[in-house]
PDB file of N, CA and C in Angstrom:
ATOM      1  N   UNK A   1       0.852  -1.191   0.000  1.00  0.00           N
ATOM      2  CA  UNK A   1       0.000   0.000   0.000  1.00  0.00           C
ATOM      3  C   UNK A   1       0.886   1.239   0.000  1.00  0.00           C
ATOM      4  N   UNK A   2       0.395   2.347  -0.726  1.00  0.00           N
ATOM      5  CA  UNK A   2       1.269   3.399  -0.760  1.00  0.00           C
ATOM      6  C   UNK A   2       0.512   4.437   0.295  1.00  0.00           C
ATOM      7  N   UNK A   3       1.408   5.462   1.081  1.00  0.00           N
ATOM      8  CA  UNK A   3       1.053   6.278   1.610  1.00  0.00           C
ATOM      9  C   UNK A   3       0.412   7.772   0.237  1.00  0.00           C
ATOM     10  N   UNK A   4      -0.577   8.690   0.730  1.00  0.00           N
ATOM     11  CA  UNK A   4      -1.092   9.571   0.053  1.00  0.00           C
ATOM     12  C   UNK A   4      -1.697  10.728   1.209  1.00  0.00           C
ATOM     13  N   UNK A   5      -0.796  12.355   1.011  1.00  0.00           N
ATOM     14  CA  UNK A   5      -1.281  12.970   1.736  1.00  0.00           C
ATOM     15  C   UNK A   5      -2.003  14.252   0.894  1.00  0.00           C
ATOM     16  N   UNK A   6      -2.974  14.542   1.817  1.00  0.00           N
ATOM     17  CA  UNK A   6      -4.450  15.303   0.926  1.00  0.00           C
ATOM     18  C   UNK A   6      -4.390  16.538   1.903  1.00  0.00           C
ATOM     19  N   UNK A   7      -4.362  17.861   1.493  1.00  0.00           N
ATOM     20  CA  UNK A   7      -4.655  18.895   1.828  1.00  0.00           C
ATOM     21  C   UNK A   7      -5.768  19.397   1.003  1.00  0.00           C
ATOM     22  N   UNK A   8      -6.666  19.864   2.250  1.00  0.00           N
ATOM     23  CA  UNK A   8      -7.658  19.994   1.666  1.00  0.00           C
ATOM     24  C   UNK A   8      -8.224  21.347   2.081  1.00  0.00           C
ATOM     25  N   UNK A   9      -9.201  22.171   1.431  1.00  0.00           N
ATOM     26  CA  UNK A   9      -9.730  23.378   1.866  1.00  0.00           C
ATOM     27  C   UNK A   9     -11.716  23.005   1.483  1.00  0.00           C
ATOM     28  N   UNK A  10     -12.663  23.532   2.353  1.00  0.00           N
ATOM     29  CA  UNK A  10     -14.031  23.533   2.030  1.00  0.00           C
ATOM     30  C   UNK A  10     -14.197  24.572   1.042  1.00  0.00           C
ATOM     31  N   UNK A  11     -15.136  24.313  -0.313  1.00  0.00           N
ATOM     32  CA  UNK A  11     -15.681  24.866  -1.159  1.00  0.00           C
ATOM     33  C   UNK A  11     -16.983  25.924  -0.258  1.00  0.00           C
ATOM     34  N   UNK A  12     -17.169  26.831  -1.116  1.00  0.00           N
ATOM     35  CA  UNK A  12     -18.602  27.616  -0.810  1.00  0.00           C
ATOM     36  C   UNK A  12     -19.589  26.531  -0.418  1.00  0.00           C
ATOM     37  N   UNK A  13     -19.729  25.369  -1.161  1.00  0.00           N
ATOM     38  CA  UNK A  13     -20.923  24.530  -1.073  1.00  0.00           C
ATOM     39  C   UNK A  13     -20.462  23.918   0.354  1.00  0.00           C
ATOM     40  N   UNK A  14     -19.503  23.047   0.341  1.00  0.00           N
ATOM     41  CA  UNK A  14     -18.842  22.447   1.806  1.00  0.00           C
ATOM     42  C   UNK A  14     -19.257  23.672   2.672  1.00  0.00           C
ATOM     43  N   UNK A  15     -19.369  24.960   2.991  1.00  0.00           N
ATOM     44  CA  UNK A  15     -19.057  25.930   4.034  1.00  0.00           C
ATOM     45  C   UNK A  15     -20.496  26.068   4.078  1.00  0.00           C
ATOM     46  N   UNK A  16     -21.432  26.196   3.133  1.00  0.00           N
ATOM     47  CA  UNK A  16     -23.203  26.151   3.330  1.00  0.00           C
ATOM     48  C   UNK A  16     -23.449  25.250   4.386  1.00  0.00           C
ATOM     49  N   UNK A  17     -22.795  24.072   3.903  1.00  0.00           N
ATOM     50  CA  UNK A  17     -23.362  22.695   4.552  1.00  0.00           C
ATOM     51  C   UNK A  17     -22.328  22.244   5.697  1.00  0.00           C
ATOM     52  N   UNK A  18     -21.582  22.868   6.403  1.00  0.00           N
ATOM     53  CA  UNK A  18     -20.668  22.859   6.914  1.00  0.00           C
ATOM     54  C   UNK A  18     -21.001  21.951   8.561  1.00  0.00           C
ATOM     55  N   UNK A  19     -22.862  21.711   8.574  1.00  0.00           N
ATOM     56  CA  UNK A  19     -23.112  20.990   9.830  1.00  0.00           C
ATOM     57  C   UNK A  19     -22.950  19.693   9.138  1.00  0.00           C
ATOM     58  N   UNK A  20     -22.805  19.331   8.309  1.00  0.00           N
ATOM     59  CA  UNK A  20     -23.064  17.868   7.357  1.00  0.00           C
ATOM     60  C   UNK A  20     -21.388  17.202   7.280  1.00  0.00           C
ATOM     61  N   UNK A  21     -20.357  17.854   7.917  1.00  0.00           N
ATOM     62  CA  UNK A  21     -19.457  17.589   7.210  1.00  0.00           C
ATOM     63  C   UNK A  21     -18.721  16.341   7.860  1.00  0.00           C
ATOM     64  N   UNK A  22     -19.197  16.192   9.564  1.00  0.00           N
ATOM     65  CA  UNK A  22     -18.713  14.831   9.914  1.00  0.00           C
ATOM     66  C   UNK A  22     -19.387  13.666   9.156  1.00  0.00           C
ATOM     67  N   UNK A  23     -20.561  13.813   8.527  1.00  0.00           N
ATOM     68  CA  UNK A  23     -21.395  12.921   7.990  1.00  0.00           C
ATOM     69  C   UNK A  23     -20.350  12.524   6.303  1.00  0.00           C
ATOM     70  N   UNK A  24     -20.252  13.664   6.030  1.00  0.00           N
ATOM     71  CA  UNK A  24     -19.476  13.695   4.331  1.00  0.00           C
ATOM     72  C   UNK A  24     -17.947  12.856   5.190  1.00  0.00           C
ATOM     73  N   UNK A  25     -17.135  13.069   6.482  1.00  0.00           N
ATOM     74  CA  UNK A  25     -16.006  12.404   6.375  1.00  0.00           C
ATOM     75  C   UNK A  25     -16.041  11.012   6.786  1.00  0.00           C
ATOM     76  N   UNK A  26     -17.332  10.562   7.638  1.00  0.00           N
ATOM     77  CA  UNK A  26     -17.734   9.746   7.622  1.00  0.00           C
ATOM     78  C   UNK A  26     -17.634   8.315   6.073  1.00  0.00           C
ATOM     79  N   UNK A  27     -18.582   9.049   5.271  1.00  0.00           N
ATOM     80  CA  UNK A  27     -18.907   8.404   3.611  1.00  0.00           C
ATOM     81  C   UNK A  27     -17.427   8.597   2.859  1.00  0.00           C
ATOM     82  N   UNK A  28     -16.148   9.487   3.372  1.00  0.00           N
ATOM     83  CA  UNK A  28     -15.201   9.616   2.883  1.00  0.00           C
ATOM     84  C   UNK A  28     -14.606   8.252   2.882  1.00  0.00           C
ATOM     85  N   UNK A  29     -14.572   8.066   4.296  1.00  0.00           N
ATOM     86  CA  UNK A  29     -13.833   7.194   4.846  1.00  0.00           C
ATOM     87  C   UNK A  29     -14.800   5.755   4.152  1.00  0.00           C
ATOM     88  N   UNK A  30     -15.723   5.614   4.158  1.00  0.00           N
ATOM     89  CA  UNK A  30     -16.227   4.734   3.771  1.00  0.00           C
ATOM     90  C   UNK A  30     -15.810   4.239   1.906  1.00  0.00           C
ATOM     91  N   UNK A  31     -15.789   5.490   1.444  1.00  0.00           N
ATOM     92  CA  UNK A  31     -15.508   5.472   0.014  1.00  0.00           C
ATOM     93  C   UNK A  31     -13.936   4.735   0.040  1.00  0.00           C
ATOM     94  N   UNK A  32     -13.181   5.336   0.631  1.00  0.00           N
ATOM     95  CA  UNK A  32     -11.562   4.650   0.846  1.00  0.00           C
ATOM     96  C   UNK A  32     -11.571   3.154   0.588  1.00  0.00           C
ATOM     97  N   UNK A  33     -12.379   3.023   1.379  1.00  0.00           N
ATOM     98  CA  UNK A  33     -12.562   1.333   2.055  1.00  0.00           C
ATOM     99  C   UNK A  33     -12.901   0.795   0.925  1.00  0.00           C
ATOM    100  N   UNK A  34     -14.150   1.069   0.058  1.00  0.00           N
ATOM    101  CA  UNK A  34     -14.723   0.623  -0.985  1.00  0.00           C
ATOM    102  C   UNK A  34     -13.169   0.790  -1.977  1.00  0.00           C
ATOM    103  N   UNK A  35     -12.715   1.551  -1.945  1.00  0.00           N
ATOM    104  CA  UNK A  35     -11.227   1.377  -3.609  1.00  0.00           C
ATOM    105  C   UNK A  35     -10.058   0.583  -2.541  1.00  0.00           C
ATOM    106  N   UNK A  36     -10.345  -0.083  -1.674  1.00  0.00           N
ATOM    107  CA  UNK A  36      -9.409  -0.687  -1.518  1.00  0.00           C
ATOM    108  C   UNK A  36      -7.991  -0.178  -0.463  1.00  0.00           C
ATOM    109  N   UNK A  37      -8.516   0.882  -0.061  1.00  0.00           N
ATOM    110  CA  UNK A  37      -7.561   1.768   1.033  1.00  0.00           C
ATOM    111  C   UNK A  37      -8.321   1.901   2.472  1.00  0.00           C
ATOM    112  N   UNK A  38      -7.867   2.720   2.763  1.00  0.00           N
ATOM    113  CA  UNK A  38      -8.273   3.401   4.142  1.00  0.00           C
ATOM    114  C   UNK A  38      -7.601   5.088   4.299  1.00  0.00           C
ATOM    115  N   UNK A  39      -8.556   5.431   4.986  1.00  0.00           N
ATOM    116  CA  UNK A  39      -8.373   6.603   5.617  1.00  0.00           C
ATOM    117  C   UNK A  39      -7.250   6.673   6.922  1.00  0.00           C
ATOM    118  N   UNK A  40      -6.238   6.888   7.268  1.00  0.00           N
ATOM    119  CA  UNK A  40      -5.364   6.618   9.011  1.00  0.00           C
ATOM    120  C   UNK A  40      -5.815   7.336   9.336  1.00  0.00           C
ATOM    121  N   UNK A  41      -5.248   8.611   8.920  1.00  0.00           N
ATOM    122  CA  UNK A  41      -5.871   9.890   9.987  1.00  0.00           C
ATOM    123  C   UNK A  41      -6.689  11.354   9.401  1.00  0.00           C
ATOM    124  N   UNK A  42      -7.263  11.823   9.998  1.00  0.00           N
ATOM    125  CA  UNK A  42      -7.560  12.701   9.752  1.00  0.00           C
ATOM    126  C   UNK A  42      -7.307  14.010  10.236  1.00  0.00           C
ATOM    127  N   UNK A  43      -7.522  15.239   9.993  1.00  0.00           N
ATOM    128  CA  UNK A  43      -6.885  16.165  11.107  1.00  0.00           C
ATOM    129  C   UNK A  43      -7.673  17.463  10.538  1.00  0.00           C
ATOM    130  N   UNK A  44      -8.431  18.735  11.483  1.00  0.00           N
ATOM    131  CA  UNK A  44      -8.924  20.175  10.637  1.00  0.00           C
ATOM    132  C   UNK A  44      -8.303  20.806  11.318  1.00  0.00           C
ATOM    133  N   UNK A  45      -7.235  21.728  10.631  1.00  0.00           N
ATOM    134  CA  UNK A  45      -6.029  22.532  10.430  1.00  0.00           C
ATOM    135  C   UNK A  45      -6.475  23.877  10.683  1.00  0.00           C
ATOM    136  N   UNK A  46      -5.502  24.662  10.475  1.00  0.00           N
ATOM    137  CA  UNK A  46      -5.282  25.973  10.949  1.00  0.00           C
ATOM    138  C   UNK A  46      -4.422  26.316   9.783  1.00  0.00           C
ATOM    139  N   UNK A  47      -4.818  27.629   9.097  1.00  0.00           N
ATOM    140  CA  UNK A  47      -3.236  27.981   8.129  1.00  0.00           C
ATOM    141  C   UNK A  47      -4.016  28.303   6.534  1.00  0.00           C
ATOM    142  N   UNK A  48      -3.145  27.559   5.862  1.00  0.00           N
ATOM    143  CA  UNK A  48      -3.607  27.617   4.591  1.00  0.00           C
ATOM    144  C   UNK A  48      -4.544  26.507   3.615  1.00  0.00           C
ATOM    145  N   UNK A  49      -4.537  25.587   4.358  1.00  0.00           N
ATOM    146  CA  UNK A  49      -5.888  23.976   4.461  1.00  0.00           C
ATOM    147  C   UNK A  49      -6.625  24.105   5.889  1.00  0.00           C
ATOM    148  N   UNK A  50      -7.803  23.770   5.190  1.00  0.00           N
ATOM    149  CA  UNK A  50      -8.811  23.437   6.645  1.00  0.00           C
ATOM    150  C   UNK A  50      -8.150  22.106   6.667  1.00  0.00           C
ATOM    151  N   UNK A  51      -7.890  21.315   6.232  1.00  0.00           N
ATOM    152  CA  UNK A  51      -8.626  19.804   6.766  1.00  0.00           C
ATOM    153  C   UNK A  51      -7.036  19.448   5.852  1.00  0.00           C
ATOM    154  N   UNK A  52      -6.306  17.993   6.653  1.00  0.00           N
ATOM    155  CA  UNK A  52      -5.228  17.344   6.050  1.00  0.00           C
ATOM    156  C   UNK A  52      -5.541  15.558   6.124  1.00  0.00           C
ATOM    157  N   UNK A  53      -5.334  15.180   5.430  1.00  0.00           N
ATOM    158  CA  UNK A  53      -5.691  13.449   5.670  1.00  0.00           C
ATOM    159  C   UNK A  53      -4.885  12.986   5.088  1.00  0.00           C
ATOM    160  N   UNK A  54      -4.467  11.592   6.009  1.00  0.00           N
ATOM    161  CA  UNK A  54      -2.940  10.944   5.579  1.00  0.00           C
ATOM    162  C   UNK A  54      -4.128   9.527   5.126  1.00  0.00           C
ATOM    163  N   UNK A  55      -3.662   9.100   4.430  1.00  0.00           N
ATOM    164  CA  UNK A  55      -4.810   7.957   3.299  1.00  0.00           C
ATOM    165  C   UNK A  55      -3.661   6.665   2.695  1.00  0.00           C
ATOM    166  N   UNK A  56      -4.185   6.141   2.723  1.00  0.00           N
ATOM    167  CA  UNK A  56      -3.456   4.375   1.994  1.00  0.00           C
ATOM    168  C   UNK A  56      -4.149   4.127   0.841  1.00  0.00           C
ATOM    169  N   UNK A  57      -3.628   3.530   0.167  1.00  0.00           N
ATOM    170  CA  UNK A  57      -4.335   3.319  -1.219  1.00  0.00           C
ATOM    171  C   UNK A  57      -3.376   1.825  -2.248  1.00  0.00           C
ATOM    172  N   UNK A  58      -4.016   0.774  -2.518  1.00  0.00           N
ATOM    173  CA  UNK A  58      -3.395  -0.350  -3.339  1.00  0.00           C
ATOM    174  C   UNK A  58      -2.447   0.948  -4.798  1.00  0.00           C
ATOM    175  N   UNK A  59      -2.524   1.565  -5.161  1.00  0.00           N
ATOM    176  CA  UNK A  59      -2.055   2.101  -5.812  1.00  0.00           C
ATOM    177  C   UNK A  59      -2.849   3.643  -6.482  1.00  0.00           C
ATOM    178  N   UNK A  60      -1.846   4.142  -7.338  1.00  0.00           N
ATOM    179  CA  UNK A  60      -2.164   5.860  -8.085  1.00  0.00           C
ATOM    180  C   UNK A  60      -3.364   5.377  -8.045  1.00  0.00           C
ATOM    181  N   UNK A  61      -4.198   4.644  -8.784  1.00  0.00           N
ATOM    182  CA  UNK A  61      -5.544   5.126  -9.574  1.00  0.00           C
ATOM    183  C   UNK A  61      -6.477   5.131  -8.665  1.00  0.00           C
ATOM    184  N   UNK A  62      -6.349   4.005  -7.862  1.00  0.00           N
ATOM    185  CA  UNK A  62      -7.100   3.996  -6.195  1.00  0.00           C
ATOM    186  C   UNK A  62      -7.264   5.318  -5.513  1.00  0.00           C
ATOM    187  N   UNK A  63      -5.980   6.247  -5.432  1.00  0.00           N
ATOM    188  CA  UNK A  63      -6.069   7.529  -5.118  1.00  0.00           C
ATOM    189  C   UNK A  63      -6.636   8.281  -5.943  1.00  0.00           C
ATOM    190  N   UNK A  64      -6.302   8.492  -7.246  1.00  0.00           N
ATOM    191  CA  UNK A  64      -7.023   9.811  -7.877  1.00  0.00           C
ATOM    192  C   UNK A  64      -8.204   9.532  -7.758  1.00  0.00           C
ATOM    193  N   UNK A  65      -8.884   8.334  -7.927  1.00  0.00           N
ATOM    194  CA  UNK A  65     -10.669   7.757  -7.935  1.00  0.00           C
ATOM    195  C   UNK A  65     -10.853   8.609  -6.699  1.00  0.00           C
ATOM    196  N   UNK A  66     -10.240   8.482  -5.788  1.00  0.00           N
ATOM    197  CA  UNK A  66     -10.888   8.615  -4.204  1.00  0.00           C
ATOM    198  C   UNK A  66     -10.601  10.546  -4.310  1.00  0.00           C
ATOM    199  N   UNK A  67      -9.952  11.194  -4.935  1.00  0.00           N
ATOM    200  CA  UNK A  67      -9.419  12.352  -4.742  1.00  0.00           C
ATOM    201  C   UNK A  67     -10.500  12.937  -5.669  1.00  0.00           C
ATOM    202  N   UNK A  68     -10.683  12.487  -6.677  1.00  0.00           N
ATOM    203  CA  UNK A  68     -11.820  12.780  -7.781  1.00  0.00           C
ATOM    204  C   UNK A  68     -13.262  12.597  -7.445  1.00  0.00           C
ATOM    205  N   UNK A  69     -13.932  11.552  -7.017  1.00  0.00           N
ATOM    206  CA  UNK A  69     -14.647  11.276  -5.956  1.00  0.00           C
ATOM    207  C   UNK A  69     -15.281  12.218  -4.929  1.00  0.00           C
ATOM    208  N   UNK A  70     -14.298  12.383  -4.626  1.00  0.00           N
ATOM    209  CA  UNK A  70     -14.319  13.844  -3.369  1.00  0.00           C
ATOM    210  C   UNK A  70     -14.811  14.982  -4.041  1.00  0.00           C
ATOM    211  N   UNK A  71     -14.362  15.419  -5.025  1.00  0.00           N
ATOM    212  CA  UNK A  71     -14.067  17.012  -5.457  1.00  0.00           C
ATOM    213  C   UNK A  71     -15.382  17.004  -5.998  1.00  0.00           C
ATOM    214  N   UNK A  72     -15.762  15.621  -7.280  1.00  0.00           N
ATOM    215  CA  UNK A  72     -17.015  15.703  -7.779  1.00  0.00           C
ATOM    216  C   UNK A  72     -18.628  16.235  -6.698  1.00  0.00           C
ATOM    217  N   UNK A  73     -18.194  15.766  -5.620  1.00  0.00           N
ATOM    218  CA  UNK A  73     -19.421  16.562  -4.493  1.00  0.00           C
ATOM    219  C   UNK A  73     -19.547  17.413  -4.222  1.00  0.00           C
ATOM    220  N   UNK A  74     -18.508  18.543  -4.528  1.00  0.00           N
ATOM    221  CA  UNK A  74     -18.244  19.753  -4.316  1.00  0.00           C
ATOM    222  C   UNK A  74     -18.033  20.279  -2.726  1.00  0.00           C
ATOM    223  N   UNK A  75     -18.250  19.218  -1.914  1.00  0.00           N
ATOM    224  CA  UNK A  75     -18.061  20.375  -0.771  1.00  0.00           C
ATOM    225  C   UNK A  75     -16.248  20.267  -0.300  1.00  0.00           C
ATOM    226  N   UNK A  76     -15.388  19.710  -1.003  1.00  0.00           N
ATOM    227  CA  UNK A  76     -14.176  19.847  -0.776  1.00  0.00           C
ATOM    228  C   UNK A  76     -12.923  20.275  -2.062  1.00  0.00           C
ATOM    229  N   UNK A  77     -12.222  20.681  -2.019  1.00  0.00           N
ATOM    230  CA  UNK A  77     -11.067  20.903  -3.221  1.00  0.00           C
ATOM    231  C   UNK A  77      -9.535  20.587  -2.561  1.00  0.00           C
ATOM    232  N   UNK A  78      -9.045  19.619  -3.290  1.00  0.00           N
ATOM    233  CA  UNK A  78      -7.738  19.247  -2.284  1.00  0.00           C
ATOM    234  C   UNK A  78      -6.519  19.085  -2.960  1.00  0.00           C
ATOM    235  N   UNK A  79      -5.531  18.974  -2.790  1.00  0.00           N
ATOM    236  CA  UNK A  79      -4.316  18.480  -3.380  1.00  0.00           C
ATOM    237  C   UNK A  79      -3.324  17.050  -2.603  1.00  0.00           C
ATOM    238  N   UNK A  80      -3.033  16.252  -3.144  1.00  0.00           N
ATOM    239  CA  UNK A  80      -2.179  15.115  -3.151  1.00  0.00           C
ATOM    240  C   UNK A  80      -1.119  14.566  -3.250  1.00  0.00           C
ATOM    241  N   UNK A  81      -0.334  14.561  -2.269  1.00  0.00           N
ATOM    242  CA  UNK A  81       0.781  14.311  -2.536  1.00  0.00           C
ATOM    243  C   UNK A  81       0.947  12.581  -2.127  1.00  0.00           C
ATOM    244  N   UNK A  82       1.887  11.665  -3.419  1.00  0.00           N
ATOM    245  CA  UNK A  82       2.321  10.363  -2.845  1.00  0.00           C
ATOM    246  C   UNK A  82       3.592  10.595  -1.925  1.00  0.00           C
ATOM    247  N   UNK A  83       3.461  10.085  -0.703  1.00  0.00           N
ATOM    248  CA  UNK A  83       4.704  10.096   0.371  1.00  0.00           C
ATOM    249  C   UNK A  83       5.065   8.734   0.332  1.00  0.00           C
ATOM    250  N   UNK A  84       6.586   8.791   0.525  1.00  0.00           N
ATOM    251  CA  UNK A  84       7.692   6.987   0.903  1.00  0.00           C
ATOM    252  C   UNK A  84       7.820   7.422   2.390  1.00  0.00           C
ATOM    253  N   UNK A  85       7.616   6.251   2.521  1.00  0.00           N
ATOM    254  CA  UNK A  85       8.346   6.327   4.194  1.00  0.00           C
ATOM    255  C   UNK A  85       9.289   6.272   4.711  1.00  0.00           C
ATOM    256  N   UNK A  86       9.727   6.550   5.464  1.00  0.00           N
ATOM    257  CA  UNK A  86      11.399   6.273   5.501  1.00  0.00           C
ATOM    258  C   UNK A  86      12.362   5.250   4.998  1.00  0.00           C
ATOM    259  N   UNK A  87      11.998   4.132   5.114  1.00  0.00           N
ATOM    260  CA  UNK A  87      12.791   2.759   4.702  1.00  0.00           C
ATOM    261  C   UNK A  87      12.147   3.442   2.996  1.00  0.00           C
ATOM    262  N   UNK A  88      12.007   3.345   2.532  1.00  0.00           N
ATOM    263  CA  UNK A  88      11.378   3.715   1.420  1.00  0.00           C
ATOM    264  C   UNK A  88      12.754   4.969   0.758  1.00  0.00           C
ATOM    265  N   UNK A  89      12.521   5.513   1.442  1.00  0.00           N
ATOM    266  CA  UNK A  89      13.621   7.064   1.151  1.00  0.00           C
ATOM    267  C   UNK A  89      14.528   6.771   1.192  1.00  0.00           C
ATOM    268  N   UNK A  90      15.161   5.750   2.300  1.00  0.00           N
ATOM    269  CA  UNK A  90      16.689   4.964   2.234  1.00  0.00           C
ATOM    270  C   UNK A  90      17.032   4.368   1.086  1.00  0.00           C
ATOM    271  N   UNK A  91      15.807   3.350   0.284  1.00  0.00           N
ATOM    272  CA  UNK A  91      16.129   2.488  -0.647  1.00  0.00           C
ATOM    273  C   UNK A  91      16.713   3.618  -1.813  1.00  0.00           C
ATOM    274  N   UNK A  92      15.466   4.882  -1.671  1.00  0.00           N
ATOM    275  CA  UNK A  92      15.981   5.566  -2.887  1.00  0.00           C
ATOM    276  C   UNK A  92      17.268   6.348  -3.024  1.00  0.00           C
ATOM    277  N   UNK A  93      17.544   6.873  -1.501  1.00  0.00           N
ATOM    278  CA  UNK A  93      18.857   7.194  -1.425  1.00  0.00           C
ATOM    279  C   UNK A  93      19.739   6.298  -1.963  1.00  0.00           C
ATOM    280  N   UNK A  94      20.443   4.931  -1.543  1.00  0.00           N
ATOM    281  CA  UNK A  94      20.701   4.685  -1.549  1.00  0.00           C
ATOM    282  C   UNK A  94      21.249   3.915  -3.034  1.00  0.00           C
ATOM    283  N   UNK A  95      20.241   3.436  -3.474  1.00  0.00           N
ATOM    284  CA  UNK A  95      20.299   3.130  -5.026  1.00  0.00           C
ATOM    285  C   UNK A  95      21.256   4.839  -5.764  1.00  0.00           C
ATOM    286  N   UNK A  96      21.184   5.407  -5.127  1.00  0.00           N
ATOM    287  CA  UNK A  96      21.598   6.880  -5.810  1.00  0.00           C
ATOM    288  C   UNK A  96      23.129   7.015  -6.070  1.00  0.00           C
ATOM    289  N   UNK A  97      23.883   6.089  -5.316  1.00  0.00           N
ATOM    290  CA  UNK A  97      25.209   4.995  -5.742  1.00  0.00           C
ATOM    291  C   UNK A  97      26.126   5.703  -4.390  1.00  0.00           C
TER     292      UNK A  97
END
């Protein structure tokens, strides 16, 4: 499973409906599950993202589905980054000769 981190900010529509939104991270998390991932954590931020979520996913397409997914409802707009984990970062260091 690959790690995937999501910064995210609420749309106008998300901020209307903004009592609904444990319910929407609720069905988030549920959607994960359905492509084959999970949600770890979740977190609502301070700064320049409301909301950050660290996410697992069998692979890319698993994520963009779930990132695309999201956005199509409109009450969120986010960005994605794939993260290695440390042993992960070593291998790539390392291969680097």
């Amino acid at each position: 499973m690959s790690t995937y981190i999501t910064a995210m900010n609420w749309t106008e529509h998300g901020l209307r409906e903004i009592n609904h939104s444990p319910e929407r991270l609720d069905a988030a998390k549920a959607l994960a599950k359905q492509l084959g991932g999970e949600m770890k954590q979740f977190f609502m931020t301070m700064g320049e993202y409301d909301m950050v979520a660290i996410s697992e996913f069998p692979d890319d397409k698993a994520a963009g589905q779930f990132m695309l997914r999201l956005s199509m409802a409109g009450a969120v707009r986010g960005k994605t980054l794939k993260a290695f984990p440390e042993t992960e970062y070593r291998e790539i260091m390392k291969s680097l000769g």
